[in-house]
PDB file of N, CA and C in Angstrom:
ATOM      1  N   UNK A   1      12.309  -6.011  -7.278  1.00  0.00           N
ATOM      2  CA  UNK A   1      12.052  -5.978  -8.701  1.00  0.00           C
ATOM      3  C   UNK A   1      11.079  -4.837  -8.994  1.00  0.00           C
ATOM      4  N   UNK A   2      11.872  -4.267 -10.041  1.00  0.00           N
ATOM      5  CA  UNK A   2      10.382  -2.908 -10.238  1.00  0.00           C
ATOM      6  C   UNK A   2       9.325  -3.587 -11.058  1.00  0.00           C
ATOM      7  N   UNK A   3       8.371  -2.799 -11.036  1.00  0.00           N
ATOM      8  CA  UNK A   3       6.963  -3.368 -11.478  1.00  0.00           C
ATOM      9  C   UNK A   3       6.627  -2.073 -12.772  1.00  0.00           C
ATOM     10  N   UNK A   4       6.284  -2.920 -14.425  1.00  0.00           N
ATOM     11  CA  UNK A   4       5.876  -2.161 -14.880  1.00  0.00           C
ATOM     12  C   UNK A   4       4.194  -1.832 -14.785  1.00  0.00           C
ATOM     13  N   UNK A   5       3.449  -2.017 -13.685  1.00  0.00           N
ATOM     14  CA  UNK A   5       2.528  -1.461 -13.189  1.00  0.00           C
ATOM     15  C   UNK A   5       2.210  -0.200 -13.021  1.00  0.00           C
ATOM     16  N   UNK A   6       1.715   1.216 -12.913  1.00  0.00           N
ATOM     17  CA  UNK A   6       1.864   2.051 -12.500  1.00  0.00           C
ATOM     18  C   UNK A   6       1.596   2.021 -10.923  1.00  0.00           C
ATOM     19  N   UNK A   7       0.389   0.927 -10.421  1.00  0.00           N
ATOM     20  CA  UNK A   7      -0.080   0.717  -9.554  1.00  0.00           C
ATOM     21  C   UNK A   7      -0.278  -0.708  -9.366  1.00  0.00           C
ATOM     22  N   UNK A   8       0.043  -0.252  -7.760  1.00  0.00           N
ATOM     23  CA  UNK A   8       0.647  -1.941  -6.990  1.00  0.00           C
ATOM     24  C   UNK A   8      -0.388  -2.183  -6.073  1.00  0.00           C
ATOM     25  N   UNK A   9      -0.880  -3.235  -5.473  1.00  0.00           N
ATOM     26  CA  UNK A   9      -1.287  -3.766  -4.152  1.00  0.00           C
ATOM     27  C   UNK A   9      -0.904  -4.951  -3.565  1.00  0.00           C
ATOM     28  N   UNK A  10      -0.323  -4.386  -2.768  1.00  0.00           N
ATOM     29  CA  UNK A  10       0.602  -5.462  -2.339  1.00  0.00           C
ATOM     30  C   UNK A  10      -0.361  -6.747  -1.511  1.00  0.00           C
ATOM     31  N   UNK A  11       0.482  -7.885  -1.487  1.00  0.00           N
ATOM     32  CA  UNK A  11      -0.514  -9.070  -0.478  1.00  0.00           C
ATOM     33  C   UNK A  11      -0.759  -8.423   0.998  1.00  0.00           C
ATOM     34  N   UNK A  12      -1.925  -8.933   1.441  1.00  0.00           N
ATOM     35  CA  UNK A  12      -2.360  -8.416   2.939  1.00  0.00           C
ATOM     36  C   UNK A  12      -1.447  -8.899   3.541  1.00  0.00           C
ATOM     37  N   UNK A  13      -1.681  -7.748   4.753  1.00  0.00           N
ATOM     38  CA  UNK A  13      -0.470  -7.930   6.068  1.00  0.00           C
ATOM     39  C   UNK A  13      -1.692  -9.319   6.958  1.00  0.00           C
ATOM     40  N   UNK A  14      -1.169  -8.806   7.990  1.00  0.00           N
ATOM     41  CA  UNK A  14      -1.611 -10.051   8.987  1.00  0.00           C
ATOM     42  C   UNK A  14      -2.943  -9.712   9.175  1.00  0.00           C
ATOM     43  N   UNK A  15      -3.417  -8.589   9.087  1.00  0.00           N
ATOM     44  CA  UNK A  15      -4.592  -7.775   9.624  1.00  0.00           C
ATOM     45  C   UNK A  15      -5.350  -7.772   8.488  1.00  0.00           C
ATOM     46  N   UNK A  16      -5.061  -8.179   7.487  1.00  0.00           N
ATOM     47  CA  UNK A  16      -5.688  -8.150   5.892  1.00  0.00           C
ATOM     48  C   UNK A  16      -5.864  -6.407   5.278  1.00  0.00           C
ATOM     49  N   UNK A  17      -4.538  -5.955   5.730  1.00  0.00           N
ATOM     50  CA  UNK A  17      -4.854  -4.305   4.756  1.00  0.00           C
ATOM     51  C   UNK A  17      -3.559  -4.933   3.860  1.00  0.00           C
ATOM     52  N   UNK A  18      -4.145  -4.290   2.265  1.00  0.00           N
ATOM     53  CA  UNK A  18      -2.739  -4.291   1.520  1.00  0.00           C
ATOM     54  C   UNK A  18      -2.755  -3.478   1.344  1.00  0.00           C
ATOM     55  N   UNK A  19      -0.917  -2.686   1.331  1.00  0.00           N
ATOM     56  CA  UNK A  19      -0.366  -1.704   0.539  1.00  0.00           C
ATOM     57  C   UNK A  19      -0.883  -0.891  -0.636  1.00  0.00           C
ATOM     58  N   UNK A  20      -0.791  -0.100  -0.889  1.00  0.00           N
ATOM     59  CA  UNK A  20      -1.400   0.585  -1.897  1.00  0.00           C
ATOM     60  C   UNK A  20      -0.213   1.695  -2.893  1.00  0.00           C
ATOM     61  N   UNK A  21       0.294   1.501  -3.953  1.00  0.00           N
ATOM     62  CA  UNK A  21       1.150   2.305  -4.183  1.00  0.00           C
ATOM     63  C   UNK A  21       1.330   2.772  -5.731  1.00  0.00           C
ATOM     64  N   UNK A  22       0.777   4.208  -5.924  1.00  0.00           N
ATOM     65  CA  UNK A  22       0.743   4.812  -7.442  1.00  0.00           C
ATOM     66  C   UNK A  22       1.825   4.867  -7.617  1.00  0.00           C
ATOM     67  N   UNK A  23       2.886   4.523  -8.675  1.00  0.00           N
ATOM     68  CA  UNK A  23       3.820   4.855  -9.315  1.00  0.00           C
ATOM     69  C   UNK A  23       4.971   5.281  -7.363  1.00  0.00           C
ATOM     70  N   UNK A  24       5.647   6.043  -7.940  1.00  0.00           N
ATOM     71  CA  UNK A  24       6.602   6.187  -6.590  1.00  0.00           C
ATOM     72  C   UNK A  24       5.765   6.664  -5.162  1.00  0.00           C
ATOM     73  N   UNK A  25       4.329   6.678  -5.108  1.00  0.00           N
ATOM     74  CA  UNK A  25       3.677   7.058  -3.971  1.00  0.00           C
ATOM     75  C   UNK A  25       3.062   6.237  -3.530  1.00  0.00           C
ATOM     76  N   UNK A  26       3.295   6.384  -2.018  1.00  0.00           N
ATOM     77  CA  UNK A  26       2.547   5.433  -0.906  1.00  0.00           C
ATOM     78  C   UNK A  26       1.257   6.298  -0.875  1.00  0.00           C
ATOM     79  N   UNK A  27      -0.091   5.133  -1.136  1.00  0.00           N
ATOM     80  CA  UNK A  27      -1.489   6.124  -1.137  1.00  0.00           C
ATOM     81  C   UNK A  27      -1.825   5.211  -0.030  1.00  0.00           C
ATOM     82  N   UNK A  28      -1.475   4.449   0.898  1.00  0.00           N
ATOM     83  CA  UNK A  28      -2.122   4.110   2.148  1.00  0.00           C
ATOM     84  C   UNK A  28      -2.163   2.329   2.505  1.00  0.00           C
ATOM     85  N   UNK A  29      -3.289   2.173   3.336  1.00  0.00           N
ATOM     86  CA  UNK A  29      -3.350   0.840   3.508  1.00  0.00           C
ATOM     87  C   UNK A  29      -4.770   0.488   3.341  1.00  0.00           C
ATOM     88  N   UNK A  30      -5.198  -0.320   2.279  1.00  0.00           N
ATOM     89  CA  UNK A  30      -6.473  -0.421   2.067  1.00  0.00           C
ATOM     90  C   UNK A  30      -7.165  -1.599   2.753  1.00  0.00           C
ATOM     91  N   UNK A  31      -7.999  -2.003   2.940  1.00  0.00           N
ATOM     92  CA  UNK A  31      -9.080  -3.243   4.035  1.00  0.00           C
ATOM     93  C   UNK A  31     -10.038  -3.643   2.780  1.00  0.00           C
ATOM     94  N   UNK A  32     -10.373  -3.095   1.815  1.00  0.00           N
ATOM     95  CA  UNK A  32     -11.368  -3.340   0.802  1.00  0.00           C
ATOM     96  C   UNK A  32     -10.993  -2.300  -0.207  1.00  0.00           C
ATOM     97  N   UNK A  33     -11.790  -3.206  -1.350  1.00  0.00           N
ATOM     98  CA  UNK A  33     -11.474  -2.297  -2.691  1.00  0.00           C
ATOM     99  C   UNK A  33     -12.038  -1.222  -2.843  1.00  0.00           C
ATOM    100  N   UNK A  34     -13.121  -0.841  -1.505  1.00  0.00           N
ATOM    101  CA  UNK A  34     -13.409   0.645  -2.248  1.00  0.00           C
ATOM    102  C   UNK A  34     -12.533   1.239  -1.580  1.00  0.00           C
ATOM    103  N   UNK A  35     -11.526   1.142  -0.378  1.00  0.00           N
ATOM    104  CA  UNK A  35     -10.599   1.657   0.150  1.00  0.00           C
ATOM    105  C   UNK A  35      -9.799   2.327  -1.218  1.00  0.00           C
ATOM    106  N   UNK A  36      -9.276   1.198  -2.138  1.00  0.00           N
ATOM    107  CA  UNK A  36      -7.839   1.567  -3.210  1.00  0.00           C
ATOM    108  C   UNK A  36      -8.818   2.520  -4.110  1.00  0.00           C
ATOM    109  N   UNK A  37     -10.004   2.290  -4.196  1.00  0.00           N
ATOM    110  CA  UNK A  37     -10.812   3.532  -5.715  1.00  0.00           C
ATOM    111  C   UNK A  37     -10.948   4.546  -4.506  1.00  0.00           C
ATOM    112  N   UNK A  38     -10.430   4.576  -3.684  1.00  0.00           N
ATOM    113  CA  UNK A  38     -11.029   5.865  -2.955  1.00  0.00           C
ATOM    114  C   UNK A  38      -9.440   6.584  -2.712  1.00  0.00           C
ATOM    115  N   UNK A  39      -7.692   5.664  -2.620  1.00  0.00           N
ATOM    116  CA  UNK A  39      -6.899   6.278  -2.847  1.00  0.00           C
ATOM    117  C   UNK A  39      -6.646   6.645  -3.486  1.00  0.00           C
ATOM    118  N   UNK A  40      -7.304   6.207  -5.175  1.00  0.00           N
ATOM    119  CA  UNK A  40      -6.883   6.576  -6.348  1.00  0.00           C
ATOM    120  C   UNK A  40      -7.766   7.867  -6.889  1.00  0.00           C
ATOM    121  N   UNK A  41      -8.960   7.804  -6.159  1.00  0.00           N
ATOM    122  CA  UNK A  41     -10.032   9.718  -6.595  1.00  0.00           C
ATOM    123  C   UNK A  41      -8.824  10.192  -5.972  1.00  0.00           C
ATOM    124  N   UNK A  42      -8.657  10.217  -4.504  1.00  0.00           N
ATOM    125  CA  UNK A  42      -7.904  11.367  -3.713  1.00  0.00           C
ATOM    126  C   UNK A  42      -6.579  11.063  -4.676  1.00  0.00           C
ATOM    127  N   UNK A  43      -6.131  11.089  -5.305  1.00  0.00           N
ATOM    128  CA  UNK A  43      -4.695  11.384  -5.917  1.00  0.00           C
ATOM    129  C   UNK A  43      -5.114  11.519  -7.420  1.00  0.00           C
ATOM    130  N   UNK A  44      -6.715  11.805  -7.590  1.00  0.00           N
ATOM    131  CA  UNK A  44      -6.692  12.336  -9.089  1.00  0.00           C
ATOM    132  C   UNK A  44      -7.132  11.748 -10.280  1.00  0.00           C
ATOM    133  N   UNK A  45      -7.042  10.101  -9.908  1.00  0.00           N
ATOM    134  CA  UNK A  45      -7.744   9.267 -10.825  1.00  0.00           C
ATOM    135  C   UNK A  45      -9.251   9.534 -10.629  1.00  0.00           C
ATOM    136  N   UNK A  46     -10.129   9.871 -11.016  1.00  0.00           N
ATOM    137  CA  UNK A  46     -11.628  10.520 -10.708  1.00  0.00           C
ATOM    138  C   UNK A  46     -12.360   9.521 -11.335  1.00  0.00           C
ATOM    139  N   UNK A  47     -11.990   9.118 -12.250  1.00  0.00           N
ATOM    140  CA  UNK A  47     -13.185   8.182 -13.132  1.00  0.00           C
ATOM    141  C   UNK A  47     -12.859   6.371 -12.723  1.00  0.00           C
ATOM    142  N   UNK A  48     -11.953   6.201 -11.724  1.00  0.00           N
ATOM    143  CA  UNK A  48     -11.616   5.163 -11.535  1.00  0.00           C
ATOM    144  C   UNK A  48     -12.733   4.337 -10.410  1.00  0.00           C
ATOM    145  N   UNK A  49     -13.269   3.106 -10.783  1.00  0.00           N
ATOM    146  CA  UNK A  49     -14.275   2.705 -10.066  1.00  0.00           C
ATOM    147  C   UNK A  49     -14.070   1.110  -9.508  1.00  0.00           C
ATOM    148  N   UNK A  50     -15.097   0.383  -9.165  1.00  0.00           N
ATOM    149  CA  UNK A  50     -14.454  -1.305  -8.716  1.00  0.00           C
ATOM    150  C   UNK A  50     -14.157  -2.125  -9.899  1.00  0.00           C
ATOM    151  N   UNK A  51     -15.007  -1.953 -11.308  1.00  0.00           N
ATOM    152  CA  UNK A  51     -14.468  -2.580 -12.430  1.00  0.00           C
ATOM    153  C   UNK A  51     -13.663  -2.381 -12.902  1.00  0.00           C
ATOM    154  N   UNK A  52     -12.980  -1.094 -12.916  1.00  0.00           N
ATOM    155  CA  UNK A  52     -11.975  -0.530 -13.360  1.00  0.00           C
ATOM    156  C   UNK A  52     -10.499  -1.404 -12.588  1.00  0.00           C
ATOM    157  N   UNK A  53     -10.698  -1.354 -11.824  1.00  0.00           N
ATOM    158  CA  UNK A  53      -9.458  -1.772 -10.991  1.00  0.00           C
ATOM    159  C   UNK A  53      -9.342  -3.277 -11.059  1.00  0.00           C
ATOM    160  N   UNK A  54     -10.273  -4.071 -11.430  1.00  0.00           N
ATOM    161  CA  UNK A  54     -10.402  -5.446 -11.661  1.00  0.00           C
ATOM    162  C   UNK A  54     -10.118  -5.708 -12.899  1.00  0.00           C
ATOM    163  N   UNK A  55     -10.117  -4.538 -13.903  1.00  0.00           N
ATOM    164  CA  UNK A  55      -9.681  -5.105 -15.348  1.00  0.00           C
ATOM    165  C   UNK A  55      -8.708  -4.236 -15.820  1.00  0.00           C
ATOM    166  N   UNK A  56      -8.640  -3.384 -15.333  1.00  0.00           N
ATOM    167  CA  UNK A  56      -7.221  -2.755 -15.843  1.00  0.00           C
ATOM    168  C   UNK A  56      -6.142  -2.820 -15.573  1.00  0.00           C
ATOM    169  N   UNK A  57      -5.204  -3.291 -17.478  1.00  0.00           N
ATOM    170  CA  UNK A  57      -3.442  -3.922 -17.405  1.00  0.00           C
ATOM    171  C   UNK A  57      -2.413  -2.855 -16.505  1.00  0.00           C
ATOM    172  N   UNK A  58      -3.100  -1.236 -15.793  1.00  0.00           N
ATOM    173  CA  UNK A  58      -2.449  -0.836 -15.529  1.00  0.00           C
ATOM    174  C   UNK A  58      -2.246  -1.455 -13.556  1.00  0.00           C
ATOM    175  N   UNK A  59      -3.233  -1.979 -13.558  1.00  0.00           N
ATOM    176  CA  UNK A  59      -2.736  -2.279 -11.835  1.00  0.00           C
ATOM    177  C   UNK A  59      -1.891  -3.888 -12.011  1.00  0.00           C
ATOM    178  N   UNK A  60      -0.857  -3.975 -10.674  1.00  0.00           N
ATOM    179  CA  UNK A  60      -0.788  -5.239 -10.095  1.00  0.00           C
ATOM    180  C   UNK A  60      -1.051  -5.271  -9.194  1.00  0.00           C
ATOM    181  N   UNK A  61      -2.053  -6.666  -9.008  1.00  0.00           N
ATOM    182  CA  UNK A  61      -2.127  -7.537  -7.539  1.00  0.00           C
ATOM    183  C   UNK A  61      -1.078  -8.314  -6.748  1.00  0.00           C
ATOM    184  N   UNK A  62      -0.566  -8.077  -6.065  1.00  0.00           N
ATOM    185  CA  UNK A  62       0.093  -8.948  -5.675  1.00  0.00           C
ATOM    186  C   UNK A  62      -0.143 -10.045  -4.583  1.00  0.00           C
ATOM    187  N   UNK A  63       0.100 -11.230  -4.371  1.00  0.00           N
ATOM    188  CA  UNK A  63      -0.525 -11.915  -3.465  1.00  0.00           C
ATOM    189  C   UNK A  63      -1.883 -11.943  -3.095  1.00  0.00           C
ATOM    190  N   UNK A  64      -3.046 -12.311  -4.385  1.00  0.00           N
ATOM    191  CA  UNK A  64      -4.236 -12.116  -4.273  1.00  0.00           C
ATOM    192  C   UNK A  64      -5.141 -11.013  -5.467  1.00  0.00           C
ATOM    193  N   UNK A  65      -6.102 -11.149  -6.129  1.00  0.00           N
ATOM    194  CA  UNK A  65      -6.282 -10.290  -6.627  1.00  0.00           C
ATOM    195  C   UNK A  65      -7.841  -9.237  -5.644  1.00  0.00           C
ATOM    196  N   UNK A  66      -8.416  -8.992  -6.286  1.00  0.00           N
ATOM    197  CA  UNK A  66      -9.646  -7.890  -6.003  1.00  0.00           C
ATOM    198  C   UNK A  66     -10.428  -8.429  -4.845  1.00  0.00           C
ATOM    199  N   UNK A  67     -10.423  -9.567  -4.678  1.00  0.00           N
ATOM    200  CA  UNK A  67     -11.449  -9.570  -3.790  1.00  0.00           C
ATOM    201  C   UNK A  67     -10.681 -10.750  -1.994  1.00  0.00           C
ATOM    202  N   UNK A  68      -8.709 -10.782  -2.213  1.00  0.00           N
ATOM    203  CA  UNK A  68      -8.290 -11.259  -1.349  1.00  0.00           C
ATOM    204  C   UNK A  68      -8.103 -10.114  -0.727  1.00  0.00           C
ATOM    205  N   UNK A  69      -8.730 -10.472   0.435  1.00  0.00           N
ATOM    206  CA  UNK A  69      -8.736  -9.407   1.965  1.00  0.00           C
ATOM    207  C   UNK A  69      -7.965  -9.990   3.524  1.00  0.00           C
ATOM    208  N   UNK A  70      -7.628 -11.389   3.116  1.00  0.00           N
ATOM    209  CA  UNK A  70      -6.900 -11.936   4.141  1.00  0.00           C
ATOM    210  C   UNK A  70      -5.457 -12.322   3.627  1.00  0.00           C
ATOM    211  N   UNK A  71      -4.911 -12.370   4.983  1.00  0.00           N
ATOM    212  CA  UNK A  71      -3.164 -12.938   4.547  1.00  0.00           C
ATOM    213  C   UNK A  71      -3.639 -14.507   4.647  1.00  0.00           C
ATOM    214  N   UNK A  72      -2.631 -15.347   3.630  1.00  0.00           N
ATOM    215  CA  UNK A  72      -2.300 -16.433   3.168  1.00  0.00           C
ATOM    216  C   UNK A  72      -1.642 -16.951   4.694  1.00  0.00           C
ATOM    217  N   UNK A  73      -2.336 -17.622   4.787  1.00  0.00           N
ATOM    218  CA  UNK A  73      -1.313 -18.913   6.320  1.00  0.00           C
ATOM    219  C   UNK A  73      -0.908 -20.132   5.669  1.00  0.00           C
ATOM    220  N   UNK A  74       0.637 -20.193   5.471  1.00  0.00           N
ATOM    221  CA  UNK A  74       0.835 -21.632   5.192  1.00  0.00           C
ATOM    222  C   UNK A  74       1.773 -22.326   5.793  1.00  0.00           C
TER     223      UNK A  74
END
């Protein structure tokens, strides 16, 4: 399903990094949120910070929001 998100983070893998993905680009695998504000300077977003990413309609979380760093065991 596409996402009208521009930006995705996907649920943590087993290791607790999630996906990270601007619009059609893979920006990496993040471990913490300053990981994703730090993929999003390097690709240009400059003013983007930890509140920013916690309240803005332009990201989705997926499986977890801002501060899930582990995968779900059920």
């Amino acid at each position: 399903m596409a996402s009208d998100h521009p930006i995705v983070i996907y649920p943590p893998a087993g290791d607790g990094g999630r996906r990270v993905r601007a619009g059609p680009h893979f920006l990496g695998m993040a471990y913490t949120l300053l990981d994703v504000v730090e993929f999003l300077r390097l690709a240009g977003m400059e003013d983007v910070d930890d509140d920013w990413m916690r309240q803005s309609p332009l990201v989705e979380w997926r499986g977890g929001g801002p501060d899930t760093w582990t995968a779900a065991h059920g």
